[in-house]
Protein backbone atom coordinates (compact mmCIF):
# COMPACT_ATOMS: atom_id res chain seq x y z
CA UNK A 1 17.15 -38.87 -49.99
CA UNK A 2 16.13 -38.43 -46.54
CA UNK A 3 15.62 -41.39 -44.56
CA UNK A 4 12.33 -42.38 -42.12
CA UNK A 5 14.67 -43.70 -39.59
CA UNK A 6 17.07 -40.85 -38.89
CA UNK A 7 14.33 -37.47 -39.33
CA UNK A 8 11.17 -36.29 -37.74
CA UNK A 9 9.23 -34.17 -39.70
CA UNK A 10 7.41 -31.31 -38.16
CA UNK A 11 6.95 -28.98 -40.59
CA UNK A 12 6.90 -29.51 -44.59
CA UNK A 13 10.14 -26.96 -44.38
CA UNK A 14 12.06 -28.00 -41.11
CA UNK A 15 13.64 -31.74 -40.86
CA UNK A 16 14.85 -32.10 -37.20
CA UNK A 17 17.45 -34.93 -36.32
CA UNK A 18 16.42 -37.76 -33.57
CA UNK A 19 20.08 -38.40 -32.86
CA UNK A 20 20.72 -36.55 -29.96
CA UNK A 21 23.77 -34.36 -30.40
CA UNK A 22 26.34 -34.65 -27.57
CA UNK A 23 27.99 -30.72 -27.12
CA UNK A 24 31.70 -30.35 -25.14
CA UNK A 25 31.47 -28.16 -22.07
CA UNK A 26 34.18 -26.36 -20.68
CA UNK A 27 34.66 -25.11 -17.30
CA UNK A 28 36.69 -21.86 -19.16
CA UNK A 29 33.97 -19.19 -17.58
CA UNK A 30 33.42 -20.77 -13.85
CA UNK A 31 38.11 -20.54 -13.44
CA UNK A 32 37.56 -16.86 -14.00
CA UNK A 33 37.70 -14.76 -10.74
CA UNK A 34 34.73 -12.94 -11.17
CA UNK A 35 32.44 -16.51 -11.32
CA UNK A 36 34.54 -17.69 -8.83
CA UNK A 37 34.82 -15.43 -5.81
CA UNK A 38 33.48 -12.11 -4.46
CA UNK A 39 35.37 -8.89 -5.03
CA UNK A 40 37.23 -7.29 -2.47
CA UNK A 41 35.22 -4.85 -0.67
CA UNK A 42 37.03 -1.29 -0.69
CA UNK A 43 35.90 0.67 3.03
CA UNK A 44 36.97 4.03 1.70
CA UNK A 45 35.74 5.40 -1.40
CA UNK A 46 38.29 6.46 -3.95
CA UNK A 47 38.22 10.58 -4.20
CA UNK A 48 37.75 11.46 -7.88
CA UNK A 49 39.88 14.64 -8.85
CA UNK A 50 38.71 16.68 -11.69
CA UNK A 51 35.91 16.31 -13.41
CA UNK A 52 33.17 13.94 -13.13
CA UNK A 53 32.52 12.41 -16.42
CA UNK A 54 31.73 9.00 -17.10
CA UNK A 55 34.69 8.12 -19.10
CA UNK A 56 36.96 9.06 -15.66
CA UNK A 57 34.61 7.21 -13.03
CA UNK A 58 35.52 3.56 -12.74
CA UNK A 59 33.28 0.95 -14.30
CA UNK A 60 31.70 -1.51 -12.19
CA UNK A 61 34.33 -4.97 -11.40
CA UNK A 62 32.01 -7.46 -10.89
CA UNK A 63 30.12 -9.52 -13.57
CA UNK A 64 27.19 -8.64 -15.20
CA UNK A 65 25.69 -12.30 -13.90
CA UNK A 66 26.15 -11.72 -10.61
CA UNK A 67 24.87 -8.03 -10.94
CA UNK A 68 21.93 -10.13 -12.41
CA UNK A 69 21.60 -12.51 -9.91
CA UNK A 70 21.63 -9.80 -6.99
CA UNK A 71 18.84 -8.17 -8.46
CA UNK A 72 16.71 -11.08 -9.35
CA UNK A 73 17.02 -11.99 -5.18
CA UNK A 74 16.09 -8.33 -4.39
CA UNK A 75 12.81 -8.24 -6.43
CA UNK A 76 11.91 -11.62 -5.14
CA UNK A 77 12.59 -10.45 -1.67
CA UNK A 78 10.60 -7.22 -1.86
CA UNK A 79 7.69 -9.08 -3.76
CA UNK A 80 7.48 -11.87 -0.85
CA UNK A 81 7.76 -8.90 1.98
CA UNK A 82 5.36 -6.61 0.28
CA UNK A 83 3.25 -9.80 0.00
CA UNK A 84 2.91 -10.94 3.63
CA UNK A 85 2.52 -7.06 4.77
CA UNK A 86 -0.48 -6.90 2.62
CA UNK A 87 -1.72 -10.56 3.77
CA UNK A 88 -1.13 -8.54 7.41
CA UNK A 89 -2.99 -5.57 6.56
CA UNK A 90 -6.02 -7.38 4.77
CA UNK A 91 -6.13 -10.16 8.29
CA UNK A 92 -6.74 -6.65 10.37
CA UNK A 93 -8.87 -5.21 8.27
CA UNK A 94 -11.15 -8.50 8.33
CA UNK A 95 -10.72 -8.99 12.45
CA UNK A 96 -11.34 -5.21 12.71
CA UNK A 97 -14.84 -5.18 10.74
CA UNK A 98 -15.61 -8.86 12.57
CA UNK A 99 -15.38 -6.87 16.22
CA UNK A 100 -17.30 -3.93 15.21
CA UNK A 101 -20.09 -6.46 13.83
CA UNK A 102 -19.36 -8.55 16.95
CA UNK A 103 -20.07 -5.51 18.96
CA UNK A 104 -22.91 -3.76 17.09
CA UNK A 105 -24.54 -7.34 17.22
CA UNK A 106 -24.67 -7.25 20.81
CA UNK A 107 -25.63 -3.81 21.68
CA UNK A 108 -28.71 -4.91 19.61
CA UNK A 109 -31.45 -5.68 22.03
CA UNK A 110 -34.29 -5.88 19.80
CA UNK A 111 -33.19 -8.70 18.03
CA UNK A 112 -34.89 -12.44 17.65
CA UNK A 113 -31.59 -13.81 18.03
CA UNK A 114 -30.26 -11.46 20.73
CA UNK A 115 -33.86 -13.38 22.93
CA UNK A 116 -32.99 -16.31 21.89
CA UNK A 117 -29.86 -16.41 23.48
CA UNK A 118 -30.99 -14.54 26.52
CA UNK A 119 -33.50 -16.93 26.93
CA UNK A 120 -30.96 -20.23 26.56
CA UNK A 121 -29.12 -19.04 29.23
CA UNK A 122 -31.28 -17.48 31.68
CA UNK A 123 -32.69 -21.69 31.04
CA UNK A 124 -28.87 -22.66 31.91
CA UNK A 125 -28.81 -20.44 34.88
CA UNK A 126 -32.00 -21.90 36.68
CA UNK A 127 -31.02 -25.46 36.23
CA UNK A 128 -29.27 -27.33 38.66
């Protein structure tokens, strides 16, 4: 018998406790070298005699998490960079067609507008 007090029921099939259940930790992983520090960085590259098959090349020494993290910060970099060169590209792009309107705009005599404004300031020019 299954008690109000102690189980939720979300599903006819699935009982799921409310007492929180407290889980140990250990700090086994983060003592480990490879969590803990960098590896040392070799300058010269170690000259590979023989053959060059995978099974003689040396496999990689540091962890797969911070292999993981690297790249993570790599694709976020390149997405933020590739980001503000297109937010770049696209504010040229919009000042570039705003001067050549700017431009075409005033070369156009003919215009209502273009009198208009000749008209304010030949008015501003007179007065004194």
């Amino acid at each position: 018998v299954i008690s109000k007090v102690n189980t939720k029921r979300f599903n006819k099939k699935c009982l799921v406790d409310k007492k929180p259940r407290y889980v140990t930790l250990s700090n086994a992983y983060a003592e480990l070298p490879d969590f803990s520090a960098d590896p040392p960085q070799i300058d010269v590259a170690p000259a590979i005699t023989g053959s060059t098959n995978k099974a003689t090349i040396a496999p990689n020494k540091t962890s797969k998490f911070k292999r993981k993290a690297v790249r993570r910060f790599l694709v976020r970099q390149l997405k933020r960079t590739t980001n503000s060169h297109e937010s770049e590209m696209i504010d040229d792009y919009i000042t570039w067609a705003e001067d050549e309107r700017t431009g075409l705009a005033k070369l156009d005599t003919a215009a209502p507008k273009f009198a208009a404004i000749e008209r304010a300031h030949d008015r501003y020019g007179t007065v004194k």
